[in-house]
Protein backbone atom coordinates (compact mmCIF):
# COMPACT_ATOMS: atom_id res chain seq x y z
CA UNK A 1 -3.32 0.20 21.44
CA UNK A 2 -5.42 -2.48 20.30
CA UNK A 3 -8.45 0.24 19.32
CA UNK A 4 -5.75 1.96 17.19
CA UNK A 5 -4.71 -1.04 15.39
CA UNK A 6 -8.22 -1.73 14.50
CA UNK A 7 -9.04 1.65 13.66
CA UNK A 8 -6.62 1.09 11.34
CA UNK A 9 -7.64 -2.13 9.88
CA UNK A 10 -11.02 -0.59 9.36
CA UNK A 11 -9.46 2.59 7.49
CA UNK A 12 -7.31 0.32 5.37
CA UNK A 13 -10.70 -2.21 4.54
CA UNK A 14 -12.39 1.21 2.96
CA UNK A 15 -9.01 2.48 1.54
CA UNK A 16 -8.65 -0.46 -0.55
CA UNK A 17 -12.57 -0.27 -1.22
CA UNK A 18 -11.39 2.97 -2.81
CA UNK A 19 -8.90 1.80 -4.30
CA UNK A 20 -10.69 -0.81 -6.35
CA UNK A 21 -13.11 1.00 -7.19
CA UNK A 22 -10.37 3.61 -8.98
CA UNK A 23 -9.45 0.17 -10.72
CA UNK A 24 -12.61 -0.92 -11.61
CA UNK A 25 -13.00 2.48 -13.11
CA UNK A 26 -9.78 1.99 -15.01
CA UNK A 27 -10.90 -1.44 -16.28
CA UNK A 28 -14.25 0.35 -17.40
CA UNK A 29 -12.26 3.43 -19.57
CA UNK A 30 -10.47 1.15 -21.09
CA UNK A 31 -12.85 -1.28 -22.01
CA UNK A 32 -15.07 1.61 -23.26
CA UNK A 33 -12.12 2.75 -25.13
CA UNK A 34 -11.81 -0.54 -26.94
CA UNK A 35 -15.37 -1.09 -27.85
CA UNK A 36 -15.40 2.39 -29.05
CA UNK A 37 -12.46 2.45 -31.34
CA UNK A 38 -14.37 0.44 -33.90
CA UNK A 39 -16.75 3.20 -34.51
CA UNK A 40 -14.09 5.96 -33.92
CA UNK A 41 -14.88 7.08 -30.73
CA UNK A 42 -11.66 6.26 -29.08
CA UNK A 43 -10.94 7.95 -25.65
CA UNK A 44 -6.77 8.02 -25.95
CA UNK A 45 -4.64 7.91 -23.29
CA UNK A 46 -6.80 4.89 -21.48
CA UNK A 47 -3.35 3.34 -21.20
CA UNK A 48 -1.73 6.45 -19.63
CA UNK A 49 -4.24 6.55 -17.49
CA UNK A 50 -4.53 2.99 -16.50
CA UNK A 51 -0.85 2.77 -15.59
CA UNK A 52 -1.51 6.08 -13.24
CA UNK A 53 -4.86 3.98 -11.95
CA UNK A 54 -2.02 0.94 -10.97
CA UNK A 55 0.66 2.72 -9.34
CA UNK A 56 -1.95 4.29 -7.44
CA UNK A 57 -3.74 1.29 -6.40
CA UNK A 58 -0.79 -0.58 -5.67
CA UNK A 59 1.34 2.05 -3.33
CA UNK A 60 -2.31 2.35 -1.50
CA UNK A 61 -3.22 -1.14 -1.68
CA UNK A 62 -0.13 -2.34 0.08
CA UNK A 63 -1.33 -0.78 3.69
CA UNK A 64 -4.21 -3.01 3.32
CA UNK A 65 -2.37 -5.97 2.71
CA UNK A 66 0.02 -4.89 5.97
CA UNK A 67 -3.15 -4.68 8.37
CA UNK A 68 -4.59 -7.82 6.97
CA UNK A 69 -1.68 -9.75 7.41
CA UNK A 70 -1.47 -10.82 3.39
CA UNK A 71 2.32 -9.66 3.10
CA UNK A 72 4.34 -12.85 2.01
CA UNK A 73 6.65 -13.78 4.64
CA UNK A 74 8.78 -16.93 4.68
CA UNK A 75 8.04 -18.37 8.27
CA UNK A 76 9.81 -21.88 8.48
CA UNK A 77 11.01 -21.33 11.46
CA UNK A 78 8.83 -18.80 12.87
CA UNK A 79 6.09 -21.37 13.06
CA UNK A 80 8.21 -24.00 14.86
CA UNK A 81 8.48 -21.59 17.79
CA UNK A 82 6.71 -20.88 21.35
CA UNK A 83 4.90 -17.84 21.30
CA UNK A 84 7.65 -15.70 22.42
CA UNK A 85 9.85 -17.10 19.67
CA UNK A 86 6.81 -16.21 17.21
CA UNK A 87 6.42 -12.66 18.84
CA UNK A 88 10.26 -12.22 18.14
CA UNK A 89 9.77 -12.82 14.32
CA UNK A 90 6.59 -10.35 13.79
CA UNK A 91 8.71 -8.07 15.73
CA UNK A 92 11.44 -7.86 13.24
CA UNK A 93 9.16 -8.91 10.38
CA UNK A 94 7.14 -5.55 11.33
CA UNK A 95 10.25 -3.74 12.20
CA UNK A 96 11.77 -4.21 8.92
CA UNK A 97 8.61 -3.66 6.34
CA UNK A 98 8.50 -0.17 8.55
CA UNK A 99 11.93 0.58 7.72
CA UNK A 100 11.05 -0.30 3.97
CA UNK A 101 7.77 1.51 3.79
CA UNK A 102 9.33 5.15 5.55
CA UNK A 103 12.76 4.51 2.85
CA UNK A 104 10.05 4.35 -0.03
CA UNK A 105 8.31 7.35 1.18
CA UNK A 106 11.52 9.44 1.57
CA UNK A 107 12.90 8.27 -1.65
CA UNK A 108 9.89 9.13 -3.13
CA UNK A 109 9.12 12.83 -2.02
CA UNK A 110 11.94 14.47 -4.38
CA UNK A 111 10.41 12.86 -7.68
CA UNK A 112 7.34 14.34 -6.36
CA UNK A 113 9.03 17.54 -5.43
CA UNK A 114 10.69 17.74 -8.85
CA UNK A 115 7.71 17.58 -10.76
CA UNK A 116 6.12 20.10 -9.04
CA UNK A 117 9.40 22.36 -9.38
CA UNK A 118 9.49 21.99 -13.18
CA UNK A 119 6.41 21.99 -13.80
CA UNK A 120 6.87 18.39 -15.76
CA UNK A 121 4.16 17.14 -17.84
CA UNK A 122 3.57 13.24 -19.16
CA UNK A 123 5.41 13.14 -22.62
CA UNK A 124 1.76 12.26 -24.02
CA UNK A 125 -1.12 13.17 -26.25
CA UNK A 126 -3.01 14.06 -22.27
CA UNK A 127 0.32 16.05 -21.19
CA UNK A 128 -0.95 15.00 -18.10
CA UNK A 129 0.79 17.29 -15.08
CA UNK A 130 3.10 14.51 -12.95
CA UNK A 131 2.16 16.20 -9.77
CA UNK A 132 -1.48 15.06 -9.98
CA UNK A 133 -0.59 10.95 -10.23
CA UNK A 134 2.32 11.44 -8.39
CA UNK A 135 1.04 12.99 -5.25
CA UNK A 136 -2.01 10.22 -5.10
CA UNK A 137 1.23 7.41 -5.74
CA UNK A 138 3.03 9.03 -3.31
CA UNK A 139 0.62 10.13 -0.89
CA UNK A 140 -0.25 6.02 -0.62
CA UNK A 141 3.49 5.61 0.03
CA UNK A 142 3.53 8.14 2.77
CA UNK A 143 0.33 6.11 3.81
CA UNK A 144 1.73 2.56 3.93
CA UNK A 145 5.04 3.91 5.57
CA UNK A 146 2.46 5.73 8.42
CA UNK A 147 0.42 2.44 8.86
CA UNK A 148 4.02 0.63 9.32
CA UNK A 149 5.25 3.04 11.50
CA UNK A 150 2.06 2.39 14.25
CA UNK A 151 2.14 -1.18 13.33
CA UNK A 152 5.94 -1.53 14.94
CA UNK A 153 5.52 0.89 17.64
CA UNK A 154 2.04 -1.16 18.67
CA UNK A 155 4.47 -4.36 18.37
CA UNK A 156 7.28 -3.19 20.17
CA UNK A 157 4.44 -2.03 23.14
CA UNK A 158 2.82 -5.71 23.27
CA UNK A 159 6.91 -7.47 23.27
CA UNK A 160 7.53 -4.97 25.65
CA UNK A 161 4.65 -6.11 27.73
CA UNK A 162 4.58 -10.10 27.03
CA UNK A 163 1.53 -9.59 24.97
CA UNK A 164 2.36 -12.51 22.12
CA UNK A 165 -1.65 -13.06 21.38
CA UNK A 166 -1.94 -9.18 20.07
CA UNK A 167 1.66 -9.67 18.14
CA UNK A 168 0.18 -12.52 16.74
CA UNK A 169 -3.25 -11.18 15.63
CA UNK A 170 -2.37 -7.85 14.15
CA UNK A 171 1.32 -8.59 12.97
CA UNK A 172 1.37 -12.36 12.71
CA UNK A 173 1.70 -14.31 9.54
CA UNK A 174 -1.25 -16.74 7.89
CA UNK A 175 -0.17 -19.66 6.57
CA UNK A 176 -2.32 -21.39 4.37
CA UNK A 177 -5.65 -22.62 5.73
């Protein structure tokens, strides 16, 4: 279980490497489009695009930020426990982020199914077609909620079998250092 969660941690690293670079790309249209407008060369639509480029990023982003342990959790009393006590938090921490990430997902499909249906376009000068952000934004959700999904099973394995040390280092929280 422990060659799965790292698999995992890997795929997320170069997910989000991905990721950045679609917002470095983003950050680069747009600042193209701005020195350009001056001398009427002007792209349009760098802000559609840009907020496609975010909700992207972000719905993919937020399965790297799960496997590297960088979700913000309130643990008061989670670190004034034993191990077991500790291993008991992640547990439900994981648990619930899971439940979270697979409601997002579901919830999500039928705006993505509707735009496909009627054929919908973006009420802008691009008339972008919704299905192409969308499935990206929602194919990150489906993503996150996947990642989640092993996370808690993996979690429920090692609380299963007294194994607090692997709660703790791939479900654990990080305080500040």
């Amino acid at each position: 279980m422990t060659t799965t969660l790292s698999l995992l941690r890997t795929l997320n690293e170069k997910l989000a490497i991905a990721a950045g670079l679609l917002l470095l790309a983003s950050v680069m249209i747009t600042l193209f489009d701005i020195v350009a407008r001056p001398l009427g060369l002007s792209l349009g639509g760098t802000d559609e695009l840009s907020g496609y480029a975010m909700a992207i990023v972000t719905s993919w982003g937020v399965s790297y930020a799960l496997t590297c342990l960088a979700h913000v959790r309130i643990d008061l009393l989670r670190e004034r426990g034993t191990k077991a006590v500790r291993a008991w938090f992640d547990a439900v921490s994981i648990l619930s982020l899971a439940g979270v990430a697979v409601t997002v997902a579901y919830r999500g499909w039928p705006v993505l199914e509707k735009s496909i249906q009627s054929h919908s376009r973006a009420n802008t000068t691009l008339e972008t077609p919704l299905w192409i952000p969308q499935s990206l934004w929602m194919a990150g959700w489906a993503w996150f909620a996947f990642s989640a999904v092993i996370l808690a099973v993996s979690v429920c394995m090692f609380l299963a079998g007294g194994r607090h040390d692997d709660i703790d280092e791939f479900a654990g929280s990080r305080g500040e250092a």
